[in-house]
Protein backbone atom coordinates (compact mmCIF):
# COMPACT_ATOMS: atom_id res chain seq x y z
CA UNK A 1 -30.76 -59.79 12.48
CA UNK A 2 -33.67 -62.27 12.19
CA UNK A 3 -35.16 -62.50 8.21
CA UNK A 4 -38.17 -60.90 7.75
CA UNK A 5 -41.86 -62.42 8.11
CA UNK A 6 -43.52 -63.39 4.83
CA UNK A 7 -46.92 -62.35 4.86
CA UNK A 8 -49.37 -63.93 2.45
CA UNK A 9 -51.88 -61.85 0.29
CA UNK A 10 -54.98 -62.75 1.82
CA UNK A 11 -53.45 -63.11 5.37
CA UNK A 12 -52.06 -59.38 5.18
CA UNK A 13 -55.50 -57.77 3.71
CA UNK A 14 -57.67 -59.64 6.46
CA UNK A 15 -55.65 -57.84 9.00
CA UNK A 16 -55.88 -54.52 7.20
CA UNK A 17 -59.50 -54.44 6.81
CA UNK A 18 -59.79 -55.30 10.34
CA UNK A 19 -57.99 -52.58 11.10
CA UNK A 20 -59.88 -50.35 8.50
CA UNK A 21 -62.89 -51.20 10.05
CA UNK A 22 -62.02 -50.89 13.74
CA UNK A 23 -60.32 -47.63 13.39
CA UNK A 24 -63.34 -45.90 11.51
CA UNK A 25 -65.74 -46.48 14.51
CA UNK A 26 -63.61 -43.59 15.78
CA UNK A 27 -62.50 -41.07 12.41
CA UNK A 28 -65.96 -41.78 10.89
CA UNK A 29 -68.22 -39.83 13.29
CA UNK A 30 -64.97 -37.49 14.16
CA UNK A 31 -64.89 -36.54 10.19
CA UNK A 32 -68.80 -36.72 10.11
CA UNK A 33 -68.67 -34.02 12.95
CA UNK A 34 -66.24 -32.23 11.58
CA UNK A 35 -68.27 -31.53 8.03
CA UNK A 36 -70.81 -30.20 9.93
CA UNK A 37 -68.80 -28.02 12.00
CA UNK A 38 -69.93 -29.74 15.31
CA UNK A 39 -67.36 -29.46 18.40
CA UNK A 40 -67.03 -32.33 20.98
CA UNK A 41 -65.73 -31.57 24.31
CA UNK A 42 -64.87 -35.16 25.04
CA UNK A 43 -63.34 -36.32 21.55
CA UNK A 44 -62.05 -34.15 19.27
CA UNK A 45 -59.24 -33.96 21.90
CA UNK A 46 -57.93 -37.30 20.20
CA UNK A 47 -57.31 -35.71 16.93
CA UNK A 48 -56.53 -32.08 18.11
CA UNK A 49 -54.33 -32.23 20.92
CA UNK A 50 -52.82 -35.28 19.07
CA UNK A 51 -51.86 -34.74 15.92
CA UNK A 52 -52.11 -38.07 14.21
CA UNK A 53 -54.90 -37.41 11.59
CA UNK A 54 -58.20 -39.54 10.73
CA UNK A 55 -56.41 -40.87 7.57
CA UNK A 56 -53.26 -41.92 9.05
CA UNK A 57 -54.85 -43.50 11.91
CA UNK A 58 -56.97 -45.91 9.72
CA UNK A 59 -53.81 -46.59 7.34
CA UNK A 60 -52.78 -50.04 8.06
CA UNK A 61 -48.60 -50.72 7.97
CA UNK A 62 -47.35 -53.88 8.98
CA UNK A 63 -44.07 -52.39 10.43
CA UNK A 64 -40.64 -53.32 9.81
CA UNK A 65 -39.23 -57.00 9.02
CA UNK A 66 -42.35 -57.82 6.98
CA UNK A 67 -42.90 -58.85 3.83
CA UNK A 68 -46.50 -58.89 2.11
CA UNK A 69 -46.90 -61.02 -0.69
CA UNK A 70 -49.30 -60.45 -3.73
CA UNK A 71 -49.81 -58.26 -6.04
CA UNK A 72 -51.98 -55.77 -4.34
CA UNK A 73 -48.88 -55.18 -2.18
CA UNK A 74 -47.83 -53.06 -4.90
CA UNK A 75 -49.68 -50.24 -3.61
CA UNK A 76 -47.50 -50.06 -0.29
CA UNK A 77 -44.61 -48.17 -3.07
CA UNK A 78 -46.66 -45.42 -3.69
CA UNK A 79 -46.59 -44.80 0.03
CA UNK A 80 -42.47 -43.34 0.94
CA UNK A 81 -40.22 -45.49 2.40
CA UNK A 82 -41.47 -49.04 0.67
CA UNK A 83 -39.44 -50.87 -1.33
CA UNK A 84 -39.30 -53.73 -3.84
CA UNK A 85 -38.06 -57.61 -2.93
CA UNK A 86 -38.21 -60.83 -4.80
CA UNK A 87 -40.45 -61.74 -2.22
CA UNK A 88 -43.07 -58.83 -1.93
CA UNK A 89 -43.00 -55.51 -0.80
CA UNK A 90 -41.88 -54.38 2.62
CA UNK A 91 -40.73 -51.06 4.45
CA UNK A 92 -37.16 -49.77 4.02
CA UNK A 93 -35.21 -50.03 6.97
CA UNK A 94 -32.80 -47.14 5.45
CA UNK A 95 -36.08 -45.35 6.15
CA UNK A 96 -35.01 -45.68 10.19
CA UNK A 97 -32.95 -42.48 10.09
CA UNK A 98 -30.95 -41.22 12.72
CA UNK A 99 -33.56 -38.83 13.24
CA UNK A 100 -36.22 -41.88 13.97
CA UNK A 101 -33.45 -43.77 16.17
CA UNK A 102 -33.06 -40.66 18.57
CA UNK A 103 -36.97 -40.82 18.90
CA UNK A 104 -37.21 -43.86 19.57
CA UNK A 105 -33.85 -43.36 22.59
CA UNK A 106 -36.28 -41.00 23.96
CA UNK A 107 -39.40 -43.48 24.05
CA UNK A 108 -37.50 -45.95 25.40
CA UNK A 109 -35.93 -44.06 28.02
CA UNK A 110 -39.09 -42.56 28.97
CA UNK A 111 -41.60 -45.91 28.98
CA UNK A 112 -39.16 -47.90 30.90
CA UNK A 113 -38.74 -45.15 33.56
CA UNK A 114 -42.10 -44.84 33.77
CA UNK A 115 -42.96 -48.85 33.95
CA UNK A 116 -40.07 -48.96 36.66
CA UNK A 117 -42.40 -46.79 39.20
CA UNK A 118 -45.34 -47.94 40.96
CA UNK A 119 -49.12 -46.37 39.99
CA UNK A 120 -49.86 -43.19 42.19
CA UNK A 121 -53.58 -43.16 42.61
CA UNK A 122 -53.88 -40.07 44.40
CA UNK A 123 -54.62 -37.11 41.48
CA UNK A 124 -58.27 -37.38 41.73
CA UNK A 125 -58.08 -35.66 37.72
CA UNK A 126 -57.66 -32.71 38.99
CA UNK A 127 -55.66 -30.87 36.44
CA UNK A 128 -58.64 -30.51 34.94
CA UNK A 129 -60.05 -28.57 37.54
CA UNK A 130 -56.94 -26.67 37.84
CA UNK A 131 -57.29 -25.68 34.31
CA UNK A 132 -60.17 -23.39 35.03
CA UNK A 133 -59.30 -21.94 38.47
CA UNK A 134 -60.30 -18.54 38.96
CA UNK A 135 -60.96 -18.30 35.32
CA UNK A 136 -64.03 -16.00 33.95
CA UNK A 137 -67.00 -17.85 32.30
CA UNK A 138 -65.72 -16.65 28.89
CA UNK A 139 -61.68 -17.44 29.17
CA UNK A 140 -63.01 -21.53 30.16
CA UNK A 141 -61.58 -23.70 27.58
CA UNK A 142 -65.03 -25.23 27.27
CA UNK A 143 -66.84 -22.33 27.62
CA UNK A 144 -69.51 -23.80 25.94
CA UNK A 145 -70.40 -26.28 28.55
CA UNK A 146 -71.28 -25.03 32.17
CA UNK A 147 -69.71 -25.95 35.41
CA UNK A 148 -71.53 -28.38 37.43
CA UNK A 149 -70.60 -26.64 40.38
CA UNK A 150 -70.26 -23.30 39.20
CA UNK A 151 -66.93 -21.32 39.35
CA UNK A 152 -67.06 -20.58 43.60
CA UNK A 153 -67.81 -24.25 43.90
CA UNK A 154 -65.08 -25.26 41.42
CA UNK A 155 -62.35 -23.02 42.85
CA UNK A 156 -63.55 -24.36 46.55
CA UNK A 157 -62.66 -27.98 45.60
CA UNK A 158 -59.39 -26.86 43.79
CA UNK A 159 -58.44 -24.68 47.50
CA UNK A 160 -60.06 -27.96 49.50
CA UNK A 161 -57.65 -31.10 48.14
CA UNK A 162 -53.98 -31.77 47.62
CA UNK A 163 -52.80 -31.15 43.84
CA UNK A 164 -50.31 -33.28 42.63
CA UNK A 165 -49.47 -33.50 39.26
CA UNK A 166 -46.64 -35.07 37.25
CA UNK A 167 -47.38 -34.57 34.17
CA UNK A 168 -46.12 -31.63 32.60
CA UNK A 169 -48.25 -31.35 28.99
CA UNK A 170 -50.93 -31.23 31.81
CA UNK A 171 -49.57 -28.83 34.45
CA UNK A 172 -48.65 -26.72 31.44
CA UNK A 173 -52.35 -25.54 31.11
CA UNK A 174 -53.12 -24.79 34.76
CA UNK A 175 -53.78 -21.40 35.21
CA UNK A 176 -51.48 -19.28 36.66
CA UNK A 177 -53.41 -19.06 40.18
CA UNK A 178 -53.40 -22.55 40.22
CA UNK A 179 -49.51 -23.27 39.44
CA UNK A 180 -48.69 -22.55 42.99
CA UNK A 181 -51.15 -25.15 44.75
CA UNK A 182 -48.95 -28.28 42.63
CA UNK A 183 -47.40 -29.60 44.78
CA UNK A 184 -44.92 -30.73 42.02
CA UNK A 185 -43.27 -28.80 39.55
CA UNK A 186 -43.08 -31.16 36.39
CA UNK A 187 -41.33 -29.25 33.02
CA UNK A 188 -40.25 -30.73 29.85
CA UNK A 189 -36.76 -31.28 30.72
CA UNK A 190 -37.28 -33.29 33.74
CA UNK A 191 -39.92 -35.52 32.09
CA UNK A 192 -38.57 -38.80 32.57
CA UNK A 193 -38.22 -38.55 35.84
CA UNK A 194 -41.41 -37.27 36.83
CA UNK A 195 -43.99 -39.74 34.77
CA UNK A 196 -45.72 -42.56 36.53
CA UNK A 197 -47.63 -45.51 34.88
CA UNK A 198 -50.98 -44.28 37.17
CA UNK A 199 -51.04 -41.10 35.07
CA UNK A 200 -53.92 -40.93 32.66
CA UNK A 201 -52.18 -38.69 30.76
CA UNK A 202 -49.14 -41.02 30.82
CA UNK A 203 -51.19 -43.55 29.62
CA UNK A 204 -52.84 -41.69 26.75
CA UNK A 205 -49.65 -40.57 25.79
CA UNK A 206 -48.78 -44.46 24.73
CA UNK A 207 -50.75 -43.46 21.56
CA UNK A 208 -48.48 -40.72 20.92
CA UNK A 209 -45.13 -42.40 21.28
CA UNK A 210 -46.42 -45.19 18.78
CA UNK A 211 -47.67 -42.67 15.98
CA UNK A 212 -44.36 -40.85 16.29
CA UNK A 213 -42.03 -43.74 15.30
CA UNK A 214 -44.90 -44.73 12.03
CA UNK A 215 -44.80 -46.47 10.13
CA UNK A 216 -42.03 -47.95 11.94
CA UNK A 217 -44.73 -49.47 14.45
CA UNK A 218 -47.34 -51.94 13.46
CA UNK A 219 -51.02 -50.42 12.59
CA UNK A 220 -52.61 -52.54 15.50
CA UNK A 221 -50.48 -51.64 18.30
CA UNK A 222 -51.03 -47.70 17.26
CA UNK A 223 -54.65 -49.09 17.25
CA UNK A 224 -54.61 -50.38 20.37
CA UNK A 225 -52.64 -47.77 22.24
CA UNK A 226 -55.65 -45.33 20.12
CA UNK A 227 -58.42 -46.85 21.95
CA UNK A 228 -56.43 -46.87 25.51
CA UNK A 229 -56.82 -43.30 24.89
CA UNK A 230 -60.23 -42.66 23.97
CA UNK A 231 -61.28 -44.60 27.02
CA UNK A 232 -59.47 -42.68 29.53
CA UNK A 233 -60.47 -39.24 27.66
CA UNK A 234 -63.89 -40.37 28.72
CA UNK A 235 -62.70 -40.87 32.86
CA UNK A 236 -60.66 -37.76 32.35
CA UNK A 237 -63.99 -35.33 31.22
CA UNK A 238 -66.28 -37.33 33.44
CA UNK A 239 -64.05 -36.32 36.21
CA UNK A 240 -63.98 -33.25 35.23
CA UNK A 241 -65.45 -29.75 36.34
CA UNK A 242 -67.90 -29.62 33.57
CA UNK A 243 -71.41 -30.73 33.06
CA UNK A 244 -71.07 -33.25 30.16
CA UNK A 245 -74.73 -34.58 30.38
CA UNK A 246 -76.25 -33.16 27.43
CA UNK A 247 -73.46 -35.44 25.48
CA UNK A 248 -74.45 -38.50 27.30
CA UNK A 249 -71.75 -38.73 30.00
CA UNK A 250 -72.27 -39.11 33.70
CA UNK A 251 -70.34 -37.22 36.07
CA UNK A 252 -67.45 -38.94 37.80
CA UNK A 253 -68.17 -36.79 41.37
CA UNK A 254 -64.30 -36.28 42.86
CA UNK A 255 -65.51 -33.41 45.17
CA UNK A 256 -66.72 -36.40 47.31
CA UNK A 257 -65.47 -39.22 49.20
CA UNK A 258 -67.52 -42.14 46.76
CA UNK A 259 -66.11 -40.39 43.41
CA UNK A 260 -62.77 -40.07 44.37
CA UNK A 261 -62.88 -43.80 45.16
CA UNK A 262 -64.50 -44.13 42.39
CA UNK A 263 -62.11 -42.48 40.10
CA UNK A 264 -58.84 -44.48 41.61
CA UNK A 265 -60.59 -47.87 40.90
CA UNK A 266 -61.19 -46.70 37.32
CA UNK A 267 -57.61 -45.55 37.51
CA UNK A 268 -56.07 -48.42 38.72
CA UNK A 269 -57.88 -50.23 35.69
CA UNK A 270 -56.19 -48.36 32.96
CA UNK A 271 -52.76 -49.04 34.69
CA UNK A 272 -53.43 -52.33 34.50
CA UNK A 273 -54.21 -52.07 31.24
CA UNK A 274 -51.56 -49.83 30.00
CA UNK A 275 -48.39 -51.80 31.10
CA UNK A 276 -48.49 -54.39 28.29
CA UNK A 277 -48.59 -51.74 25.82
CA UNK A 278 -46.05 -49.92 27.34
CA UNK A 279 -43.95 -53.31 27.20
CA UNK A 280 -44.82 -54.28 23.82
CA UNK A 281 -43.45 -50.57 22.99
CA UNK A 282 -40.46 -50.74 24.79
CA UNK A 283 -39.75 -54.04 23.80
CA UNK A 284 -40.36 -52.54 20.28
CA UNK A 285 -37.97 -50.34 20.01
CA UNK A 286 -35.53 -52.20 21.94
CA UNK A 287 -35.76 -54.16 18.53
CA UNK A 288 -35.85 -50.94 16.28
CA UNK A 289 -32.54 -49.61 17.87
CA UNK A 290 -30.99 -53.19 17.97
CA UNK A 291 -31.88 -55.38 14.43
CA UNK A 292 -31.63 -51.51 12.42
CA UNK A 293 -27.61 -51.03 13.91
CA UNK A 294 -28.57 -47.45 15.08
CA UNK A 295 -27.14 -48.21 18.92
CA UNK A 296 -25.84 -51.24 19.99
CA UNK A 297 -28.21 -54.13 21.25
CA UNK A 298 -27.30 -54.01 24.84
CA UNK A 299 -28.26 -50.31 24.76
CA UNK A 300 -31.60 -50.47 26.12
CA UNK A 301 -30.71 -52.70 28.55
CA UNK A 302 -28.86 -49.95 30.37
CA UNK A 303 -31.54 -47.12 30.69
């Protein structure tokens, strides 16, 4: 195992309040919202269906093999699993239980299974369509926004174009008139062999498998994998059954010919810009399970 990276004061705290700062363009209106009690189709999804809260999000951690000098580095050891050296303060690698190593098997397993496929550019986003099929104005998930085509016209482009959807955490909220059209069958179990790197679900999910190995992953590749996800939320409502123009969002039109092209070039972007993070995270935890002893090096080699 490599020593760990010695991080001086002022070098540390620059890259913490840059983090700070680019974080709360996202939890400062979310929490403003929230005070008020105002709902947002498009983003509260970020902190609701994922479950990493405003506060975490904005904490900065420098991850594992690194040290930060100073004495405001002090304040890292009231947070669990810091510890004292002669050189500064850094996070506990007896803090990477077995618990952490069997997530981060999983992640592993999963992102370089997925990276090993080629994009599929044929979904069109309609899960989200598939979500509302045949339902009643009232049972809608957003019932408070209306349908831009109405519920006949929404149910007509569901009948009129192939579903096929990988995802499960997805095809797990189609309704059930709309299970049989998939022409997959995705469940948990069979995950890893279902995900795809064109999947923008797959792709906001890269912000999920960094939070869930913090603060074991640095603050700016959580960060980064954050706002991955925020910008394909927007594609994903945009493309989506609903009438988002009262919140400033222009309908991505996949009933036709032009927005279904128009929604695999916009797809094809966010693959392209999802594979380095999904490398950086397998390569991360390649090094979690290797320099902490939890499996042996070669382990990840193998999956």
């Amino acid at each position: 195992m490599t020593g760990p990276i010695v991080l001086p004061e002022p070098v540390w705290r620059a890259r913490e309040d840059e983090h700070v700062t680019r974080m709360r363009r996202w939890t400062a209106p979310h929490q403003s919202r929230r005070s008020r009690g105002e709902k947002h189709p498009v983003l509260d999804f970020l902190f609701s269906y994922y479950s990493h809260r405003p506060g975490h999000l904005e904490r900065w951690q420098p991850g594992p093999g690194v040290v930060l000098e100073g004495a405001s580095a002090r304040r890292f050891l009231e947070r669990k699993g810091y510890l004292e050296t002669p050189d500064g303060v850094m996070l506990d690698p007896e803090g990477f239980t077995e618990g952490r190593a069997k997530t981060a098997e999983f992640v592993l397993r999963l992102l370089s299974a997925t990276a090993s496929r080629s994009p599929r550019l044929s979904c069109f986003g309609l899960h989200e369509w598939a979500m509302v099929y045949r339902e009643s104005a009232d049972e809608v998930r957003h019932s408070q926004l209306p349908l831009r085509l109405g519920s006949a016209g929404t149910d007509d482009v569901v009948e009129s174009l192939e579903i096929r959807c990988g995802h499960f955490d997805a095809f797990r909220f189609f309704t059930e008139p709309a299970r049989p059209l998939n022409t997959l069958r995705p469940a948990r179990e069979d995950q890893v062999d279902f995900e795809q790197p064109g999947c923008l679900h797959a792709n906001m999910d890269l912000f999920k498998w960094a939070y869930k190995l913090d603060p074991f992953v640095p603050a700016e590749l959580v960060g980064d994998c954050f706002e991955l996800a925020a910008d394909i939320r927007e594609l994903d409502m945009r493309a989506s059954p609903y009438d988002l123009t009262s919140f400033g969002y222009s309908p991505v039109r996949i009933e036709t010919t032009e927005g279904r092209a128009e929604y695999a070039r916009a797809q094809a972007g966010f693959a392209r810009r999802a594979a380095p993070l999904r490398e950086h995270l397998i390569a991360h935890c390649q090094r979690l399970l290797a320099e902490l002893k939890k499996v042996p090096a070669t382990r990840g080699k193998q999956l």
